[in-house]
C-alpha atoms as a PDB file:
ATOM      1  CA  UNK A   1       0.000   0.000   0.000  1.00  0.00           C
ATOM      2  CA  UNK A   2       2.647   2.129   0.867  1.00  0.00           C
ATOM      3  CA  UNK A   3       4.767   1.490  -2.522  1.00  0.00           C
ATOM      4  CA  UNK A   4       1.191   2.446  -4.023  1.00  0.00           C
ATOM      5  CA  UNK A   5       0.861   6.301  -2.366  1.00  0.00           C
ATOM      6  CA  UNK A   6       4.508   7.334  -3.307  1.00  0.00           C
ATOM      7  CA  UNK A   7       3.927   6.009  -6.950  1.00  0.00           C
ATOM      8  CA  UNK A   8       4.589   9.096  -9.273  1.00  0.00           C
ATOM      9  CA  UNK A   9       2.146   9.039 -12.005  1.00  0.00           C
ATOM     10  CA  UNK A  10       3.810  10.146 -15.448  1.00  0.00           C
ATOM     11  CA  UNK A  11       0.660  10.974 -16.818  1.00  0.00           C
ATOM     12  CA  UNK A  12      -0.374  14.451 -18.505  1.00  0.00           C
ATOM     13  CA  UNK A  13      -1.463  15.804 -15.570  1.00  0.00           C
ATOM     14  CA  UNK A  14       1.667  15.488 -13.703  1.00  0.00           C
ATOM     15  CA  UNK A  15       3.667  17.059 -17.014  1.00  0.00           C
ATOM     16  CA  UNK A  16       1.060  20.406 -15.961  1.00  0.00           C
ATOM     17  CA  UNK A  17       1.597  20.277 -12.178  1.00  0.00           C
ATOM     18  CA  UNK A  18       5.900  20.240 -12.573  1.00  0.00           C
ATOM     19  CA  UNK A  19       5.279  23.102 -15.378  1.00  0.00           C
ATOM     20  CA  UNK A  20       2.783  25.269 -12.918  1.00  0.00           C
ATOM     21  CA  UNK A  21       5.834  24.357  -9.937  1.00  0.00           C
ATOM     22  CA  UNK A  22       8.653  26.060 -12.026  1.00  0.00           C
ATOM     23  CA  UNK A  23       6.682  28.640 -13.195  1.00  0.00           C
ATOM     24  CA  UNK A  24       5.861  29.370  -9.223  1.00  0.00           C
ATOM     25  CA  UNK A  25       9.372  28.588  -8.027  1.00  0.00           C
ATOM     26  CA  UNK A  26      10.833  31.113 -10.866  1.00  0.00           C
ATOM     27  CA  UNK A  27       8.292  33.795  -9.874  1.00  0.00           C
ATOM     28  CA  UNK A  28       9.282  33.811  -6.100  1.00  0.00           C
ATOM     29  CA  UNK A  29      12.680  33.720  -6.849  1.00  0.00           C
ATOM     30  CA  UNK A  30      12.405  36.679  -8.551  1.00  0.00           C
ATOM     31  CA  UNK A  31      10.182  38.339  -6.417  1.00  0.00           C
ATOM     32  CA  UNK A  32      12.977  37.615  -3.609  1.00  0.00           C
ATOM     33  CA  UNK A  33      15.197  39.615  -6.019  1.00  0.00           C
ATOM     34  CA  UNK A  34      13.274  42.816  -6.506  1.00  0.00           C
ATOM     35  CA  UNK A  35      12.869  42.611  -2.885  1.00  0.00           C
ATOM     36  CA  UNK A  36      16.572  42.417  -2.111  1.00  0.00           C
ATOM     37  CA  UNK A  37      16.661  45.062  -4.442  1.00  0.00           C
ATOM     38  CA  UNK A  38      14.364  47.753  -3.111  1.00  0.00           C
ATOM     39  CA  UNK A  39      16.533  47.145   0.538  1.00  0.00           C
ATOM     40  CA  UNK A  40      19.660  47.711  -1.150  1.00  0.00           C
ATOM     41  CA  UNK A  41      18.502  51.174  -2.803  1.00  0.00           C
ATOM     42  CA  UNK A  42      16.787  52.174   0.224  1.00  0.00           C
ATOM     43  CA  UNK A  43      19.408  51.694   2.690  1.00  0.00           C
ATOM     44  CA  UNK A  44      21.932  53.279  -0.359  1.00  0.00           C
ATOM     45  CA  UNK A  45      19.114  56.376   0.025  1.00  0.00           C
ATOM     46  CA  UNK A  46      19.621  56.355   3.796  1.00  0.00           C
ATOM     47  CA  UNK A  47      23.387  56.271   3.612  1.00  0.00           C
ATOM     48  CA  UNK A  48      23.478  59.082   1.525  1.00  0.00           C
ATOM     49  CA  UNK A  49      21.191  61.556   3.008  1.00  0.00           C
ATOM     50  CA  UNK A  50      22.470  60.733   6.177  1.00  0.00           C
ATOM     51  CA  UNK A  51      26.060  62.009   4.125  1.00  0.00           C
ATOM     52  CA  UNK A  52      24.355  64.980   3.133  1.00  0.00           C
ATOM     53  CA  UNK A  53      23.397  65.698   6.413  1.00  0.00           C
ATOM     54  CA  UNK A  54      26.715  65.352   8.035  1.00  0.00           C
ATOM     55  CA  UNK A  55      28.375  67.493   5.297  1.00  0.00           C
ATOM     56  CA  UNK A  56      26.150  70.194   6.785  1.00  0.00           C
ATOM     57  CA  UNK A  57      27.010  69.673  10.384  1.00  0.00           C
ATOM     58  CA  UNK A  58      30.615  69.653   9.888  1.00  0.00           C
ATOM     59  CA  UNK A  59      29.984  73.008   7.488  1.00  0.00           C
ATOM     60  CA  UNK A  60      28.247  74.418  11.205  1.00  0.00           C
ATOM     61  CA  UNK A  61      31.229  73.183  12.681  1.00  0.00           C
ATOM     62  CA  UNK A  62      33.589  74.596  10.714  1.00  0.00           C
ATOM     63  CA  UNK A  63      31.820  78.065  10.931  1.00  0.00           C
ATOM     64  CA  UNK A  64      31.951  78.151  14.949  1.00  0.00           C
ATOM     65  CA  UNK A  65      35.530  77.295  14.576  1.00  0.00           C
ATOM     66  CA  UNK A  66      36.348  79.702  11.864  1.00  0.00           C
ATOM     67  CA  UNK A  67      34.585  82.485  13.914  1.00  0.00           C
ATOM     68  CA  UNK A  68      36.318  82.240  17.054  1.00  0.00           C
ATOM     69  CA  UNK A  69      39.828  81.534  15.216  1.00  0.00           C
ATOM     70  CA  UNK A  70      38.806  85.087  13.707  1.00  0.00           C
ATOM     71  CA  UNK A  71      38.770  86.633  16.372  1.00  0.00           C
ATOM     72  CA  UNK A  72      34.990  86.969  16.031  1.00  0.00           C
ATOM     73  CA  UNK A  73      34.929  87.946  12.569  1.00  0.00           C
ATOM     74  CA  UNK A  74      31.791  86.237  11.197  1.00  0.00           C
ATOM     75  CA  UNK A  75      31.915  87.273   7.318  1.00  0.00           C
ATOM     76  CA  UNK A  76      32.341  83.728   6.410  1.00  0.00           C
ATOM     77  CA  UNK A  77      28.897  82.540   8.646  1.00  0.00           C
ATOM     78  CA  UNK A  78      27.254  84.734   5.663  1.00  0.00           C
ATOM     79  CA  UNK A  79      28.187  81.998   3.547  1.00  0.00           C
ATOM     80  CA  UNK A  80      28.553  78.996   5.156  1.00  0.00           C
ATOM     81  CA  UNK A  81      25.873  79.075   8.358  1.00  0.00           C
ATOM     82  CA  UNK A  82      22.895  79.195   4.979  1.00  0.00           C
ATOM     83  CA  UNK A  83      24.974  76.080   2.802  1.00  0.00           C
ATOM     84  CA  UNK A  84      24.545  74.014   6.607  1.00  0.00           C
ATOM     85  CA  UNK A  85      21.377  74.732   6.734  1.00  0.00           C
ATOM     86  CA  UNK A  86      20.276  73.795   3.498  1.00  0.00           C
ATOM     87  CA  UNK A  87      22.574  70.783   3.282  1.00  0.00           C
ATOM     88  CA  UNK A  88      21.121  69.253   6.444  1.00  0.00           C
ATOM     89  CA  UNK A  89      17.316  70.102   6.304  1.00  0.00           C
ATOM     90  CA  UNK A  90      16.895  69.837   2.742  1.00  0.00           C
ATOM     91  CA  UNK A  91      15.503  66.570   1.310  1.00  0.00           C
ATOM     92  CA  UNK A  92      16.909  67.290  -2.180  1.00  0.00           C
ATOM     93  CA  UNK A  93      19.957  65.357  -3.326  1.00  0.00           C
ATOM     94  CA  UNK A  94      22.623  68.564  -2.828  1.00  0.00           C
ATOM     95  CA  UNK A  95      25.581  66.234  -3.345  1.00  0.00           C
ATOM     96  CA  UNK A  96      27.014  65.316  -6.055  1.00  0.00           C
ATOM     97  CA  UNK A  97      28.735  61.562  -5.765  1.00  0.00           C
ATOM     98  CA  UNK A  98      28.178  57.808  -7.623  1.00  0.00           C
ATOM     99  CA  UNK A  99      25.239  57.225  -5.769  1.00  0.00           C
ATOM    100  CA  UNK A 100      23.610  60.989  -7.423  1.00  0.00           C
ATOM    101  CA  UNK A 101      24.919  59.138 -10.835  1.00  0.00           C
ATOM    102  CA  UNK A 102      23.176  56.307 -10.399  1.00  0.00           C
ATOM    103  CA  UNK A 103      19.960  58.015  -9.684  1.00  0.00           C
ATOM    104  CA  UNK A 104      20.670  60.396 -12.675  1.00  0.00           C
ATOM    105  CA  UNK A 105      20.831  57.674 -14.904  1.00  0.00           C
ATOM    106  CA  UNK A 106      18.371  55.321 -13.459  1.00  0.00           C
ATOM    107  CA  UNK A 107      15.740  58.531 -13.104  1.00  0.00           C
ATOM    108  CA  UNK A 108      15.324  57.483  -9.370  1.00  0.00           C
ATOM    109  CA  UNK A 109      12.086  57.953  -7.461  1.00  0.00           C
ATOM    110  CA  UNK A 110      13.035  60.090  -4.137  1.00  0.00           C
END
């Protein structure tokens, strides 16, 4: 009996039910790929805004530094306090690197 239930019929029927298994195997393999995908570009997003953002603290930085090596001069904060500012509150990409490329060429959604 038991030689009876793990009998593989070769019949037409089992030709359509291996065919309909690939074709669902190769779909949620792919799927897995598009999903890996989307992580990859979204923590690549992250990474670089979180750049962006840094580039502007350090540009803050550099201003309070610049001012009190200047003896309190603070021409330069005319220039630099606004490019901070807009570098780390601005959810435009500001920065020009591969990752700005990439979305360039790819027409990226942000």
């Amino acid at each position: 009996m038991t030689a009876e239930l793990q009998r593989v019929s070769n019949g037409p029927d089992q030709v359509l039910i291996e065919e309909a298994y690939m074709a669902g195997y190769l779909e949620a393999v792919e799927h897995e790929k598009r999903r890996k995908q989307a992580i990859k570009e979204k923590r690549e997003k992250k990474k670089y805004f979180l750049t962006q953002k840094l580039y502007g603290v350090a540009i803050l930085i550099f201003t309070a530094v610049a001012v009190k090596i200047l003896n309190g001069d603070a021409t330069i904060a005319l220039l630099t306090v606004p490019l901070g500012v807009t570098l780390l509150m601005s959810k435009e990409m500001l920065i020009i690197n591969e990752y700005y490329w990439k979305c360039e060429d790819n027409k990226c959604n942000l």
